[in-house]
N, C-alpha and C. Protein backbone atom coordinates (compact mmCIF):
# COMPACT_ATOMS: atom_id res chain seq x y z
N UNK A 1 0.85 -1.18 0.00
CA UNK A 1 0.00 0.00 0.00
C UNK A 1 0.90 1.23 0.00
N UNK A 2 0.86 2.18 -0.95
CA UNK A 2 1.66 3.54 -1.35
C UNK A 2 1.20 3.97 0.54
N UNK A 3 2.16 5.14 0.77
CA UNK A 3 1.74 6.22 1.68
C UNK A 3 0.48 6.78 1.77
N UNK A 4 0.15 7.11 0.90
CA UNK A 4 -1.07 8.27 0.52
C UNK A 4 -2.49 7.57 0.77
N UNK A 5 -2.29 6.18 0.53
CA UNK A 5 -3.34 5.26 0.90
C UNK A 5 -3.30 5.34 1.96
N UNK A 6 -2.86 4.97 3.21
CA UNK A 6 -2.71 4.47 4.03
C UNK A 6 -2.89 5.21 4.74
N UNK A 7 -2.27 7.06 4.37
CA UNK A 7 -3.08 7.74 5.26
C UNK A 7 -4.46 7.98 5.13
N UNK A 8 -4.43 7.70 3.66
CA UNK A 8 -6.42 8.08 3.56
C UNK A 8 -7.47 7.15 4.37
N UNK A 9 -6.92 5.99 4.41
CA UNK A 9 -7.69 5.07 5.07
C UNK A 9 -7.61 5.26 6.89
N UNK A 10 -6.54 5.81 7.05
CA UNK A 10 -6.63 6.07 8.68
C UNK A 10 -6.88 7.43 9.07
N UNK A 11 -6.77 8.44 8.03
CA UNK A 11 -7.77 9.57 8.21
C UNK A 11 -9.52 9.46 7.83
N UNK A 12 -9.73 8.28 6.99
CA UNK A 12 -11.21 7.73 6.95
C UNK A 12 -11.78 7.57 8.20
N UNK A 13 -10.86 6.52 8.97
CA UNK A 13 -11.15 5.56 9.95
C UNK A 13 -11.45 7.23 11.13
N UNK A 14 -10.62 7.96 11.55
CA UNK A 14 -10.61 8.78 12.14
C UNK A 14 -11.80 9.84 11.80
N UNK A 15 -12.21 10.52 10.67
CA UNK A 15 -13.40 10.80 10.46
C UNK A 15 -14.89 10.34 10.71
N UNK A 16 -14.75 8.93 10.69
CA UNK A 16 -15.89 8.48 10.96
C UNK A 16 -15.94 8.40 12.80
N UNK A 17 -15.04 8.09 13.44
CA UNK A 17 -14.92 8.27 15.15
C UNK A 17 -15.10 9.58 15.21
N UNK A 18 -14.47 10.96 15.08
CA UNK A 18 -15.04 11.82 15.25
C UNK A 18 -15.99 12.66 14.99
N UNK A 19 -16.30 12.65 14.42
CA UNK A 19 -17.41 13.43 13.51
C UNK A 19 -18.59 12.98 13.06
N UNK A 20 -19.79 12.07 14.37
CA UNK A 20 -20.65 11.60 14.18
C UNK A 20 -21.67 12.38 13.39
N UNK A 21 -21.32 13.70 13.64
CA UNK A 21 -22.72 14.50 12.71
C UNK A 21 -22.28 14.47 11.14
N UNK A 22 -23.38 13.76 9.61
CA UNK A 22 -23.01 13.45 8.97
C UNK A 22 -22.58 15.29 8.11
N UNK A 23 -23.21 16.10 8.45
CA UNK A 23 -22.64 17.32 7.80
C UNK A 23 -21.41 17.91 7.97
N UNK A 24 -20.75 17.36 9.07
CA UNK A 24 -19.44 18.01 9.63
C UNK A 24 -18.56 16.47 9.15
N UNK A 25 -19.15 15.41 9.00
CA UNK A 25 -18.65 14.06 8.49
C UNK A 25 -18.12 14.34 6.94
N UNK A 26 -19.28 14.65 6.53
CA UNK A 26 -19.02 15.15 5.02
C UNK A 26 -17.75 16.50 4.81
N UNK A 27 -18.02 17.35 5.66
CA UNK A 27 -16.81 18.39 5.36
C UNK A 27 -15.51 17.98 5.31
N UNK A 28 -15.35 17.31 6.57
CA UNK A 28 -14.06 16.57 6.70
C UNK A 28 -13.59 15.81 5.50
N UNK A 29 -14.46 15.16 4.78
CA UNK A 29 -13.96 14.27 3.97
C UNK A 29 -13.79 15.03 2.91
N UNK A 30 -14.51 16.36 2.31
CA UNK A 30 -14.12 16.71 1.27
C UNK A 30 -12.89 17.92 1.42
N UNK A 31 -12.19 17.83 2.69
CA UNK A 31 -11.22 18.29 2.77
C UNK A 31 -10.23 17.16 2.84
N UNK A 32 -10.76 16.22 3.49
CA UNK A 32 -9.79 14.99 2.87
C UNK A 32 -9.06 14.42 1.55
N UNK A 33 -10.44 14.60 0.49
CA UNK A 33 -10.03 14.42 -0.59
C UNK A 33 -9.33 15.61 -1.66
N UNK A 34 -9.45 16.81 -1.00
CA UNK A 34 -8.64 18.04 -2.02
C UNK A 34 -7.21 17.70 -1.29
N UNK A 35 -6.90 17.38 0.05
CA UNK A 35 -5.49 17.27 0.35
C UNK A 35 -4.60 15.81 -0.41
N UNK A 36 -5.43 14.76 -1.00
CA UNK A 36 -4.88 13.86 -1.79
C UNK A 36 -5.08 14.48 -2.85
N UNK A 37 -5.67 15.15 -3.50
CA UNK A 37 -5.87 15.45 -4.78
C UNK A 37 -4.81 16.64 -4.77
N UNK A 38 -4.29 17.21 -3.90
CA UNK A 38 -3.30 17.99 -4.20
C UNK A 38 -2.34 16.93 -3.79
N UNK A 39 -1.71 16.16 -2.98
CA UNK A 39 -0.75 15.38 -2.68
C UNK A 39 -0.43 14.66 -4.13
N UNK A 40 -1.74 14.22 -4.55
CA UNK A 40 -0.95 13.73 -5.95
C UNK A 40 -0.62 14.38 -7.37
N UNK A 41 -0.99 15.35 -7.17
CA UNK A 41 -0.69 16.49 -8.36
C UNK A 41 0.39 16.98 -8.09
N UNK A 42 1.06 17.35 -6.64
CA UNK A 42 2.47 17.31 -6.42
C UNK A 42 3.26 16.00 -6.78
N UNK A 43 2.90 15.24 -6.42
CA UNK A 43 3.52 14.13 -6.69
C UNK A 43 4.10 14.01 -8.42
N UNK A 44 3.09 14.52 -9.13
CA UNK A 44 2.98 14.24 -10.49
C UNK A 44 3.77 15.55 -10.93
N UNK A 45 3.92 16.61 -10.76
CA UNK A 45 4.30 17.81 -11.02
C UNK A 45 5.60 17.49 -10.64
N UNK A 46 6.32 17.01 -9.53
CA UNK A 46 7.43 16.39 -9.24
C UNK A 46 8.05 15.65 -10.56
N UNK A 47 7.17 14.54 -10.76
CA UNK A 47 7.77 13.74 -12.04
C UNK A 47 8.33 14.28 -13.39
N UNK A 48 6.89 15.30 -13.40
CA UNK A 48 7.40 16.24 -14.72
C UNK A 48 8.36 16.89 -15.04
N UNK A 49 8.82 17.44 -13.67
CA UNK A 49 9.78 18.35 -13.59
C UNK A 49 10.89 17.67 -13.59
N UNK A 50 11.38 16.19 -13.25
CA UNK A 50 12.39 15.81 -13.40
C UNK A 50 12.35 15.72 -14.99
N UNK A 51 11.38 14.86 -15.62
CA UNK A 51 11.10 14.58 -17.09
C UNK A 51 11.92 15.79 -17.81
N UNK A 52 11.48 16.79 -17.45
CA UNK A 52 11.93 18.01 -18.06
C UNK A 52 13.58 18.56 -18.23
N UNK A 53 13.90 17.89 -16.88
CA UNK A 53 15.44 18.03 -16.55
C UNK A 53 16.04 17.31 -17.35
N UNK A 54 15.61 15.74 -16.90
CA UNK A 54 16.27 14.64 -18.33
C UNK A 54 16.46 15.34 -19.19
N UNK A 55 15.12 15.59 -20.13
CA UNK A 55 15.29 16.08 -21.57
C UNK A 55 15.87 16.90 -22.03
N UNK A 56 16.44 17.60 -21.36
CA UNK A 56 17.13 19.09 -21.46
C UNK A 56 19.06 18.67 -20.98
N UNK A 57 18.89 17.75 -20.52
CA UNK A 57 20.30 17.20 -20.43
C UNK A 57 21.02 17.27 -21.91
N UNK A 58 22.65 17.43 -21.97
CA UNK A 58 23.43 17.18 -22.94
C UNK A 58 23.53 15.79 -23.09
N UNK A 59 23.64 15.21 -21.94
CA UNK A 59 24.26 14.02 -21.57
C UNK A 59 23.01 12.76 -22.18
N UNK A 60 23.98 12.31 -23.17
CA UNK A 60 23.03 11.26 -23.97
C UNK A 60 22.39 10.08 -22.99
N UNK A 61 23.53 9.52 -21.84
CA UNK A 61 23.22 8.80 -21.03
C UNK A 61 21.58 8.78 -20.14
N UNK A 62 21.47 10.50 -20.10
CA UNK A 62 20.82 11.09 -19.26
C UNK A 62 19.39 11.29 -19.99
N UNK A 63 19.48 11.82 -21.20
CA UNK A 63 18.53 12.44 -22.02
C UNK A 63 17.89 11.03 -23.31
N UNK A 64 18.85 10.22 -23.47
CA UNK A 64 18.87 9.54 -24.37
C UNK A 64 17.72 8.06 -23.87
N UNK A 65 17.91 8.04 -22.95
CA UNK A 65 17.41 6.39 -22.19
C UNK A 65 16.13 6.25 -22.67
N UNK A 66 14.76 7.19 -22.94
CA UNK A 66 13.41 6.95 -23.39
C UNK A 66 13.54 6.52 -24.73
N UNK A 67 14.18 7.53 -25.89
CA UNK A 67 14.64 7.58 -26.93
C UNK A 67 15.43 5.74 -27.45
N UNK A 68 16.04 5.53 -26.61
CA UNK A 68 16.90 4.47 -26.79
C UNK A 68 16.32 3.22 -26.50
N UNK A 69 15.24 3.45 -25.36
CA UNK A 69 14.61 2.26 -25.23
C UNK A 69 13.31 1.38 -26.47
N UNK A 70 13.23 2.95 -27.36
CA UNK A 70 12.46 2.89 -28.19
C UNK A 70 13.38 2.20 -29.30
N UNK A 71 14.07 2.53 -29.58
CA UNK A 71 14.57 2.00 -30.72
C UNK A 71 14.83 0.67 -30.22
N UNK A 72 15.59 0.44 -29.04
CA UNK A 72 15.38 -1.23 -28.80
C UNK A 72 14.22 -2.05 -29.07
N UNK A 73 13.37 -1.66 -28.56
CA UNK A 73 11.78 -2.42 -28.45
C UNK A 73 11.72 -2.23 -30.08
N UNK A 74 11.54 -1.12 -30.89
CA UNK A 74 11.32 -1.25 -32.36
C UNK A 74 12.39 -2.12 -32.96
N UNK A 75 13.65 -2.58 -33.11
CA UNK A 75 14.81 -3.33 -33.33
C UNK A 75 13.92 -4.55 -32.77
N UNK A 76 13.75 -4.91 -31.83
CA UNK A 76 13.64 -6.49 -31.58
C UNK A 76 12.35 -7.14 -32.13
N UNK A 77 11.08 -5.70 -32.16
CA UNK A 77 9.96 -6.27 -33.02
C UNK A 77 10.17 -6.16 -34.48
N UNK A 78 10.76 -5.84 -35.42
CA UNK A 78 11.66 -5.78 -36.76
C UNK A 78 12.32 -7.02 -36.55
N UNK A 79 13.00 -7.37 -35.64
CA UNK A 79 13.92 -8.45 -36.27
C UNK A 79 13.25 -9.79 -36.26
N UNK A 80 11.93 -9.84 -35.30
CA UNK A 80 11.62 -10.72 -34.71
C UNK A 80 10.32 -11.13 -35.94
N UNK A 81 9.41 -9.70 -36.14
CA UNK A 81 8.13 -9.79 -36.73
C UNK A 81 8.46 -9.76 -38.28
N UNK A 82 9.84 -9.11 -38.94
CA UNK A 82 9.91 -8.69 -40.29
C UNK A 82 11.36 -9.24 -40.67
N UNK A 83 12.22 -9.43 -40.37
CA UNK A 83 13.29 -9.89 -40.80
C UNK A 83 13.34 -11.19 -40.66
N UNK A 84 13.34 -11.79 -39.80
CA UNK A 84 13.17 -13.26 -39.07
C UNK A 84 12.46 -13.79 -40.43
N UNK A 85 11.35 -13.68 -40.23
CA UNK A 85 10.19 -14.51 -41.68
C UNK A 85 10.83 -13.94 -43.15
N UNK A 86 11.07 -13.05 -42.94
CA UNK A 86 11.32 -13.16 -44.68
C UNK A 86 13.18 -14.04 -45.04
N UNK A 87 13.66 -13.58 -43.90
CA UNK A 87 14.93 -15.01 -44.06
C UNK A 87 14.47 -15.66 -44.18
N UNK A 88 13.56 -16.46 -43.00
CA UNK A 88 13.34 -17.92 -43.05
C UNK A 88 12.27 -18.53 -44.62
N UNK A 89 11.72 -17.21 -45.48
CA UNK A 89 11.06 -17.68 -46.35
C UNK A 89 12.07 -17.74 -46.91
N UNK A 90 13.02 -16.74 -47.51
CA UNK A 90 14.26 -17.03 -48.71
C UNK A 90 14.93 -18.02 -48.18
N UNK A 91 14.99 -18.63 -46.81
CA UNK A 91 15.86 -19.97 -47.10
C UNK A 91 14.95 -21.22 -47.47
N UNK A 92 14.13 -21.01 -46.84
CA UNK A 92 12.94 -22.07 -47.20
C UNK A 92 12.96 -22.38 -48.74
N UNK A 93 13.00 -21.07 -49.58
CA UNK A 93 13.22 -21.07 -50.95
C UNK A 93 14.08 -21.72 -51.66
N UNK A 94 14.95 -21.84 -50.82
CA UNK A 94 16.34 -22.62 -51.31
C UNK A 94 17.05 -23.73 -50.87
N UNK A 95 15.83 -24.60 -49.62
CA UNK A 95 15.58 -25.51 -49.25
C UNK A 95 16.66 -25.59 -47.92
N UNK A 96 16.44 -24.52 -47.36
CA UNK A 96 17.22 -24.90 -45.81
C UNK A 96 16.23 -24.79 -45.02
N UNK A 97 16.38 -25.19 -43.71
CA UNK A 97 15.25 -25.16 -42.41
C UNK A 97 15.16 -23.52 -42.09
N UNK A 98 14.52 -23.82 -41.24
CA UNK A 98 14.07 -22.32 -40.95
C UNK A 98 14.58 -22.17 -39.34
N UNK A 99 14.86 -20.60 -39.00
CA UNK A 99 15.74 -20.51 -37.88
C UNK A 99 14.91 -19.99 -36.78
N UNK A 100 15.07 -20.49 -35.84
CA UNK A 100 14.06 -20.20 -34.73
C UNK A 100 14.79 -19.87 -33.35
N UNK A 101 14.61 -18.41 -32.91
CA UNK A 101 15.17 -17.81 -32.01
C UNK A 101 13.67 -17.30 -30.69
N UNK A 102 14.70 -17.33 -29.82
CA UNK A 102 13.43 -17.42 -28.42
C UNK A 102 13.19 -15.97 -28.07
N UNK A 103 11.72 -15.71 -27.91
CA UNK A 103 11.36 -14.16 -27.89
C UNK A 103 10.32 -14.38 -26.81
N UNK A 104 10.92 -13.10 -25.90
CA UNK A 104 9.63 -13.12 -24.92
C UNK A 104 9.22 -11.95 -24.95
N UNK A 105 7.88 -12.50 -25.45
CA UNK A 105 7.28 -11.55 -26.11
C UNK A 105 6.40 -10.65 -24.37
N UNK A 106 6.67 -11.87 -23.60
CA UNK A 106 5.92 -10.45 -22.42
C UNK A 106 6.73 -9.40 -21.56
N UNK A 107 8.27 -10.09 -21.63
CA UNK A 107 8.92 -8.40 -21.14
C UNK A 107 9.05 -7.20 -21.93
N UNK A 108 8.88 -7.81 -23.38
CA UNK A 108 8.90 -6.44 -24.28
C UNK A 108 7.79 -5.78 -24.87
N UNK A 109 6.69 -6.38 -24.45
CA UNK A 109 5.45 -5.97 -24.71
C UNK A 109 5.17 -4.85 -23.32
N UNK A 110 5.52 -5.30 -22.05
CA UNK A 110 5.50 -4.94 -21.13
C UNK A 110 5.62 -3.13 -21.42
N UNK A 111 7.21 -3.43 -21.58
CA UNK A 111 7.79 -2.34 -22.08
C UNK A 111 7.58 -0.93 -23.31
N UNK A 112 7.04 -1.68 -24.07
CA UNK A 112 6.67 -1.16 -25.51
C UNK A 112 5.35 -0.63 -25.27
N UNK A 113 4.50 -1.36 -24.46
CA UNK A 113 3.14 -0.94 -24.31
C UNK A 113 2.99 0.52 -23.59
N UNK A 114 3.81 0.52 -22.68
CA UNK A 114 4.46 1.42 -21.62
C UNK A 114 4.78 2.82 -22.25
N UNK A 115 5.46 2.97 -23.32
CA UNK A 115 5.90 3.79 -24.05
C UNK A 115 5.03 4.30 -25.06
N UNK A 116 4.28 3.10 -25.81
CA UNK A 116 3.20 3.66 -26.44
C UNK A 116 2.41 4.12 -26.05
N UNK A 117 1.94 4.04 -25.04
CA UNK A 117 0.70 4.85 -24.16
C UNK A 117 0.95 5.91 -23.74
N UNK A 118 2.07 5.82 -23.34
CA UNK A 118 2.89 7.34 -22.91
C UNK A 118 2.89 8.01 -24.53
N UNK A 119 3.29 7.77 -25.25
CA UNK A 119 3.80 8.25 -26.69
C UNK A 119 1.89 8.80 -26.92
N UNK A 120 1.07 7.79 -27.01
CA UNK A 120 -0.09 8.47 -27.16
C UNK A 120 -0.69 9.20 -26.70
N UNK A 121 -0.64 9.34 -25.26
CA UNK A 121 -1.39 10.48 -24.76
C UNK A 121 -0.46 11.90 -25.15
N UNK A 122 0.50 11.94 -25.04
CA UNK A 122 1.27 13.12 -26.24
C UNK A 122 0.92 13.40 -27.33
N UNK A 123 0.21 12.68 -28.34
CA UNK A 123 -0.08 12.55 -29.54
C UNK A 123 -1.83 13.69 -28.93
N UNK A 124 -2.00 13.34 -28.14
CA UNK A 124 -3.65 13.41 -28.05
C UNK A 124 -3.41 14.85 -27.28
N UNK A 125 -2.67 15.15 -27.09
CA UNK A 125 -2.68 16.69 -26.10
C UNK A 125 -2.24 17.10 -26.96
N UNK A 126 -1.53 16.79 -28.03
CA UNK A 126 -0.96 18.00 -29.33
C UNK A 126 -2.30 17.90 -30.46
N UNK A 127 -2.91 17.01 -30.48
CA UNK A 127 -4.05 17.14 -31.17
C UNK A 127 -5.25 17.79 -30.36
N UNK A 128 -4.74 18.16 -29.73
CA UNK A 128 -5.84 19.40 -28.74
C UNK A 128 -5.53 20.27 -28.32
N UNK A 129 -4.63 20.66 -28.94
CA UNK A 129 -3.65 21.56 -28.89
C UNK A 129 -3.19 22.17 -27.04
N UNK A 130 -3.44 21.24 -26.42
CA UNK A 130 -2.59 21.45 -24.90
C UNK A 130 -1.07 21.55 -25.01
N UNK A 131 -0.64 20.72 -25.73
CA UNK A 131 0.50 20.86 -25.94
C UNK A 131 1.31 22.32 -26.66
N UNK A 132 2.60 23.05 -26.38
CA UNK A 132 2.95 23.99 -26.59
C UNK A 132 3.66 23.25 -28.19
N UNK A 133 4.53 22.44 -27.75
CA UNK A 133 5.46 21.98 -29.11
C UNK A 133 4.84 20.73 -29.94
């Protein structure tokens, strides 16, 4: 259980012991929920702001790793989905076996999925123009 849970649930638990009257029950809680709803928009505003730092790095190590992970995941589905079969058809053609290499397909789906979703909701804030660039 994250932090933020854990206090919500024992500031729940504590709301409901004190605050038998349900109108002063209710206040509490909707001050409960703007202090997570800001706790996690900091939280998230945090992330960005590192995001931002990365990207703005010289340092390929630093700036490069999203970028790089992409081209991996695109490289291994190319070699795997488009290169792989059309060897194995031109050898097939010329009567050799066909070559069969081991792909797991759920750590890199994992991964790839990860990025595409991220990659899309970017796509969808520049097509709504939220996005500046």
């Amino acid at each position: 259980m994250d932090p933020v849970s854990a206090v919500a649930g024992l500031a729940d638990t504590l709301i409901n012991k004190i605050w038998p009257d349900p109108a002063a029950k209710a206040s509490a809680e909707a001050q409960l929920i703007k202090v997570q709803m800001e706790a996690a928009l900091a939280s998230v505003q945090q992330q960005i702001d590192i995001n931002k730092i990365e990207a703005a790095s010289t340092n390929v190590f630093v700036s490069g790793w999203r970028p790089g992970m992409g081209w991996v995941c695109g490289a291994a589905f190319g070699l795997h989905f488009v290169v792989l079969p059309v060897f194995n058809w031109v050898a097939a053609l010329f009567g050799h076996g066909a070559i069969t290499i081991p792909f797991d397909m759920d750590t890199l789906s994992t991964v790839l999925m990860g990025m595409l979703g991220l990659g899309t909701m970017r796509s969808v804030e520049k097509w709504r123009g939220v996005a500046s660039k």
